[in-house]
N, C-alpha and C. Protein backbone atom coordinates (compact mmCIF):
# COMPACT_ATOMS: atom_id res chain seq x y z
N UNK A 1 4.14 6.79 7.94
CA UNK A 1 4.29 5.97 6.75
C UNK A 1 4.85 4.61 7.14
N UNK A 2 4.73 3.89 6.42
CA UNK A 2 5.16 2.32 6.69
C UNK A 2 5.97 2.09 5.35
N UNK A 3 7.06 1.14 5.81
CA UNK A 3 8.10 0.81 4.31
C UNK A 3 7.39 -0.63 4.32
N UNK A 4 7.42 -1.12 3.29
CA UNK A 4 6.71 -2.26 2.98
C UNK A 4 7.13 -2.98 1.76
N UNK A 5 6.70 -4.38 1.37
CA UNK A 5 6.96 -4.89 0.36
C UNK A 5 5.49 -5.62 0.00
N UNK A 6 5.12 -5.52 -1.36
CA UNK A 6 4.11 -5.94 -1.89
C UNK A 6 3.98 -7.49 -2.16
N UNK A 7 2.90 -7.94 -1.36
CA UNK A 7 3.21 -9.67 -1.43
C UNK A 7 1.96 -10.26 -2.08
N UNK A 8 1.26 -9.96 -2.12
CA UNK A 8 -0.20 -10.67 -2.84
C UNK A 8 -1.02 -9.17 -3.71
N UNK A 9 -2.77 -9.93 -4.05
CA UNK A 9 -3.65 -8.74 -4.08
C UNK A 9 -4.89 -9.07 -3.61
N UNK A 10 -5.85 -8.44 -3.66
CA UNK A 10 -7.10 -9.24 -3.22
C UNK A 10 -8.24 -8.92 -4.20
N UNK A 11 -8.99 -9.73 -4.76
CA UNK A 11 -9.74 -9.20 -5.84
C UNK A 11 -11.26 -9.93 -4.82
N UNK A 12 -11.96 -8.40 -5.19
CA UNK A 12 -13.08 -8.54 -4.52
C UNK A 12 -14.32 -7.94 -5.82
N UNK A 13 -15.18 -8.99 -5.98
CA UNK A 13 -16.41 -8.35 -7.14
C UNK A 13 -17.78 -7.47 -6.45
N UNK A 14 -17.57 -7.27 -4.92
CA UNK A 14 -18.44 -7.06 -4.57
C UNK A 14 -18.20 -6.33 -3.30
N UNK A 15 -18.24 -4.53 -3.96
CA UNK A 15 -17.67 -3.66 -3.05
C UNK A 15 -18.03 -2.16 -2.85
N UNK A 16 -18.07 -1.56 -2.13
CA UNK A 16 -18.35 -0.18 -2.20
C UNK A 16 -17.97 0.61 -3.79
N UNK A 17 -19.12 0.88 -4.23
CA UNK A 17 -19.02 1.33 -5.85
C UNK A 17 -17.55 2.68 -5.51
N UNK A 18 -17.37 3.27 -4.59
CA UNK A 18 -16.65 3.99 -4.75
C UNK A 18 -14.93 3.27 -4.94
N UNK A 19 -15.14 2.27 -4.66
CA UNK A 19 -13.96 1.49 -5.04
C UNK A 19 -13.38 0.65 -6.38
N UNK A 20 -14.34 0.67 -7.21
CA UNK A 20 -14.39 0.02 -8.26
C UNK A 20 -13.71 1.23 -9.47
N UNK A 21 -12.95 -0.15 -9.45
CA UNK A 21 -11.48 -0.15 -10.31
C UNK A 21 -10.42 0.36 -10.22
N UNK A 22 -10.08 0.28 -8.33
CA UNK A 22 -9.09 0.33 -7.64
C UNK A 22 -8.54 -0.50 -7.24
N UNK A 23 -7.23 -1.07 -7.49
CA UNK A 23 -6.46 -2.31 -7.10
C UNK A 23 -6.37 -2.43 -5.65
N UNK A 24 -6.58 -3.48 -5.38
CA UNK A 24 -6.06 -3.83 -3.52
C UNK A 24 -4.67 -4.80 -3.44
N UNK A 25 -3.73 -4.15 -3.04
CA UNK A 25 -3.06 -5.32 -2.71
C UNK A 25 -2.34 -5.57 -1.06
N UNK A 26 -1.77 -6.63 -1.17
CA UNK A 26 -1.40 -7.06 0.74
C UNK A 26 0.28 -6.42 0.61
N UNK A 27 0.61 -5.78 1.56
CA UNK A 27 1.89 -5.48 1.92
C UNK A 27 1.89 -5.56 3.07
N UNK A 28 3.30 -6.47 3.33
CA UNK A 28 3.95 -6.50 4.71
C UNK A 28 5.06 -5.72 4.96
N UNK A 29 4.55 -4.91 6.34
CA UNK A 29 5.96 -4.26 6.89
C UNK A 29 7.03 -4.74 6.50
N UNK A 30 8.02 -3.95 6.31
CA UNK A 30 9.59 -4.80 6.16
C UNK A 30 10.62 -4.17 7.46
N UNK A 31 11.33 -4.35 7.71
CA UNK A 31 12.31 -4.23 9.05
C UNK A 31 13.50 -3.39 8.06
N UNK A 32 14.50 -2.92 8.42
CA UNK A 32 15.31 -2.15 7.59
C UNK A 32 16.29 -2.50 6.88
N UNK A 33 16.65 -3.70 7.14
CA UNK A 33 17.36 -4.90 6.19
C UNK A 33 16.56 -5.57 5.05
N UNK A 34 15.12 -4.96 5.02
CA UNK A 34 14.56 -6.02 3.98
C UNK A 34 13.85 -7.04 4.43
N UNK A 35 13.82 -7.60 5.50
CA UNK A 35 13.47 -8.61 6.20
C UNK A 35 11.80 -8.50 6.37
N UNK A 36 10.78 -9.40 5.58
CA UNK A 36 9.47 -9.32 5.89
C UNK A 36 8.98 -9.39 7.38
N UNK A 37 8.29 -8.55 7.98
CA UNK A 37 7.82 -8.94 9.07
C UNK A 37 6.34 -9.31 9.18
N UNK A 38 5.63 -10.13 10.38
CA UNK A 38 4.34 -10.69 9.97
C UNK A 38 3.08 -9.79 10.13
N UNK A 39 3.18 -8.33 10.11
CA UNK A 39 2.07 -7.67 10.45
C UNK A 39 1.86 -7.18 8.57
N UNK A 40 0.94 -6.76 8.47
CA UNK A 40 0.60 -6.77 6.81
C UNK A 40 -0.85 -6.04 7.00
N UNK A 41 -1.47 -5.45 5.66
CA UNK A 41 -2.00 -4.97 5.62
C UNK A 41 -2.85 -4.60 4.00
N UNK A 42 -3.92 -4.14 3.43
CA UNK A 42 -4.71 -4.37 2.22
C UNK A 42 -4.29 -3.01 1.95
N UNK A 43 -3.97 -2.50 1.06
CA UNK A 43 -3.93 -0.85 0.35
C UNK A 43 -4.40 -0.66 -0.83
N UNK A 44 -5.03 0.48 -1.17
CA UNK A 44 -5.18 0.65 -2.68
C UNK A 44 -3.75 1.23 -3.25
N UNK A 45 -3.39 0.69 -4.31
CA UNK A 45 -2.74 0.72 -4.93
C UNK A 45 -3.04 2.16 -6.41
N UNK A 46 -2.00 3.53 -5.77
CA UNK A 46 -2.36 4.68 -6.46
C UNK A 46 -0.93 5.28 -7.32
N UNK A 47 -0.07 4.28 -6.97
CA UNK A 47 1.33 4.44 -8.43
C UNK A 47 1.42 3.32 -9.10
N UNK A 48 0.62 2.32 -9.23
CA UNK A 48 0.98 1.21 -10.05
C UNK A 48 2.26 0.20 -10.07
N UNK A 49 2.22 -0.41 -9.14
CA UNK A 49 3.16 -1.31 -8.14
C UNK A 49 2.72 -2.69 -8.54
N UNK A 50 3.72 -3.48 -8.18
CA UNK A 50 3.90 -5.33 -8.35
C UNK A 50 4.40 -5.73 -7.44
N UNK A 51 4.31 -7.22 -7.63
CA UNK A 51 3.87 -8.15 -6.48
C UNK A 51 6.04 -8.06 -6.08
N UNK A 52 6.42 -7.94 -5.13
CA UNK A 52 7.73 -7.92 -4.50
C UNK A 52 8.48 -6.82 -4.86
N UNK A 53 7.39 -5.40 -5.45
CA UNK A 53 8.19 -4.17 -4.89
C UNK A 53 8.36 -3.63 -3.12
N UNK A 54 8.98 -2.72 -2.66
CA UNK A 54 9.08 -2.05 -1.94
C UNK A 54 8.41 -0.74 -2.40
N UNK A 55 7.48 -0.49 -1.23
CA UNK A 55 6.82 0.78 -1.15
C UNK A 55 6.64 1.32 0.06
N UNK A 56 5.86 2.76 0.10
CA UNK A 56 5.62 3.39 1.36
C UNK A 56 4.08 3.51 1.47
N UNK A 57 3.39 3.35 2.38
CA UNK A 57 1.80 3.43 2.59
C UNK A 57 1.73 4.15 3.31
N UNK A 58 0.63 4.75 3.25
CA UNK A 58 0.32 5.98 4.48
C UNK A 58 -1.26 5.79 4.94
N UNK A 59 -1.74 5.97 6.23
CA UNK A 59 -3.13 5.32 6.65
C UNK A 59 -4.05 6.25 7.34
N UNK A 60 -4.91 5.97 7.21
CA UNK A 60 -5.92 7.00 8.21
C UNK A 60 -6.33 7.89 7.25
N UNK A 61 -6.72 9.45 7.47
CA UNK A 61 -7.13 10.42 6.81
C UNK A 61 -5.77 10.83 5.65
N UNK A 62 -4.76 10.38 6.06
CA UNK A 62 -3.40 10.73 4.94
C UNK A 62 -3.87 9.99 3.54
N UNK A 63 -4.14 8.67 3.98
CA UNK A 63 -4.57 7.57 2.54
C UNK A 63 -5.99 8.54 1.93
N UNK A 64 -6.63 9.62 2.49
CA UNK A 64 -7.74 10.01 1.23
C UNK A 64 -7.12 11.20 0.73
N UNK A 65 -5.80 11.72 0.94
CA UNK A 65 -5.39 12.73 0.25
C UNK A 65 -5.43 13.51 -0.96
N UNK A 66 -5.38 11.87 -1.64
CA UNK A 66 -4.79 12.10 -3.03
C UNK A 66 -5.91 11.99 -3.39
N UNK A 67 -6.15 12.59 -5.14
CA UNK A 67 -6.56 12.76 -6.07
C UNK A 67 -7.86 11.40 -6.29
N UNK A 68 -7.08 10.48 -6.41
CA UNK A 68 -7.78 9.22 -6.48
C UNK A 68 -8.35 8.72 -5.31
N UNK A 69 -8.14 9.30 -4.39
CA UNK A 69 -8.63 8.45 -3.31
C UNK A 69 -9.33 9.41 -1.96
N UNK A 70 -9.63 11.15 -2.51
CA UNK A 70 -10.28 11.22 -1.76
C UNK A 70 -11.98 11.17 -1.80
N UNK A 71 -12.27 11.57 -0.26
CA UNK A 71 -14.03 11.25 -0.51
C UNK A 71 -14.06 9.54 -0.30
N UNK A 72 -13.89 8.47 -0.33
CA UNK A 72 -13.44 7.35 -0.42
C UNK A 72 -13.48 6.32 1.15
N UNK A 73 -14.14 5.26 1.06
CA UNK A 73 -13.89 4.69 2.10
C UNK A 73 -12.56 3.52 2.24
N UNK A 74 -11.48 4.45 2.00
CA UNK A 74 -9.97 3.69 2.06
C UNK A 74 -9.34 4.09 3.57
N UNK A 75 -8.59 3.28 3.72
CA UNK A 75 -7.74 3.49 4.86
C UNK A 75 -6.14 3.61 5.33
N UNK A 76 -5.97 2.51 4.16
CA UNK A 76 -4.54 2.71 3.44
C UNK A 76 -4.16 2.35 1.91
N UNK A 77 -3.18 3.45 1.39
CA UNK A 77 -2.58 3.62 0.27
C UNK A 77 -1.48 3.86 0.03
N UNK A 78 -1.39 3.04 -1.32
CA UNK A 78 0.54 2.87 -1.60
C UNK A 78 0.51 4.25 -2.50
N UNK A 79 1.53 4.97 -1.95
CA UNK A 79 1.45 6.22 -2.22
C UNK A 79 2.95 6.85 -3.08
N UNK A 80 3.99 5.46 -2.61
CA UNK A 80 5.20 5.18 -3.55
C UNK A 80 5.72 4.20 -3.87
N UNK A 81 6.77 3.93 -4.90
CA UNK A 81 7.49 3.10 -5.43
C UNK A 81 8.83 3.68 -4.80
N UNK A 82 9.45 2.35 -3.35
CA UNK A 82 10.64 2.48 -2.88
C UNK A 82 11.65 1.99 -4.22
N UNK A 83 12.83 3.09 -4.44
CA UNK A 83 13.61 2.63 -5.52
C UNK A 83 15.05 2.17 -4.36
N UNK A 84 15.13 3.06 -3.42
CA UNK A 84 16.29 2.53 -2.51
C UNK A 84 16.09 2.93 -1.06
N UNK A 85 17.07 3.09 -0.08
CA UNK A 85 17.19 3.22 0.56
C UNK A 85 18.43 3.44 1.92
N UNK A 86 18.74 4.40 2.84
CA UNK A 86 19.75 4.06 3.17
C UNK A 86 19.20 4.24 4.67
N UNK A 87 20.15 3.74 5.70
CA UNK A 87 20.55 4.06 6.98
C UNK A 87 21.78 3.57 7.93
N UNK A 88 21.57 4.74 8.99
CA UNK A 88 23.05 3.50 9.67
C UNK A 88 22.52 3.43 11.00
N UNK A 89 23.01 2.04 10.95
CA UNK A 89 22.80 0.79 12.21
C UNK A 89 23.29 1.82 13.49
């Protein structure tokens, strides 16, 4: 899984029908302080998330798991809404 923060979306009119009327949006890794880092990535969006939440994505065969997204040519999906977090340094 990747912790991430939601920074854009990408709206595309012209796409694999199996994708239509699935949100895409861009999340960048975050570091454990919060801190954006520059690697990022497109996900479908499957809990209904906004632009500067924290979430968790999961990629590969994990992102067709769910309900909505299997069978599907996805690769990664936001699969939560981060509400917090802890660790020690």
């Amino acid at each position: 899984m990747i912790l991430g923060q939601v920074v854009g979306s990408v709206v595309s009119t012209q796409k694999d029908p199996n994708l239509t009327g699935k949100t895409l949006l861009i999340v960048k890794s975050i570091d454990l302080e919060g801190n954006l880092l520059d690697s990022f990535l497109v996900a479908v969006d499957i809990v209904g998330v906004g632009i500067g939440e924290k979430v968790l994505v999961v990629s590969g065969s994990s992102a067709r798991q769910t309900d909505l997204t299997r069978d599907r040519a996805i690769d990664s999906a936001i699969v939560a809404k981060v509400d917090s977090y802890t660790y020690e340094k």
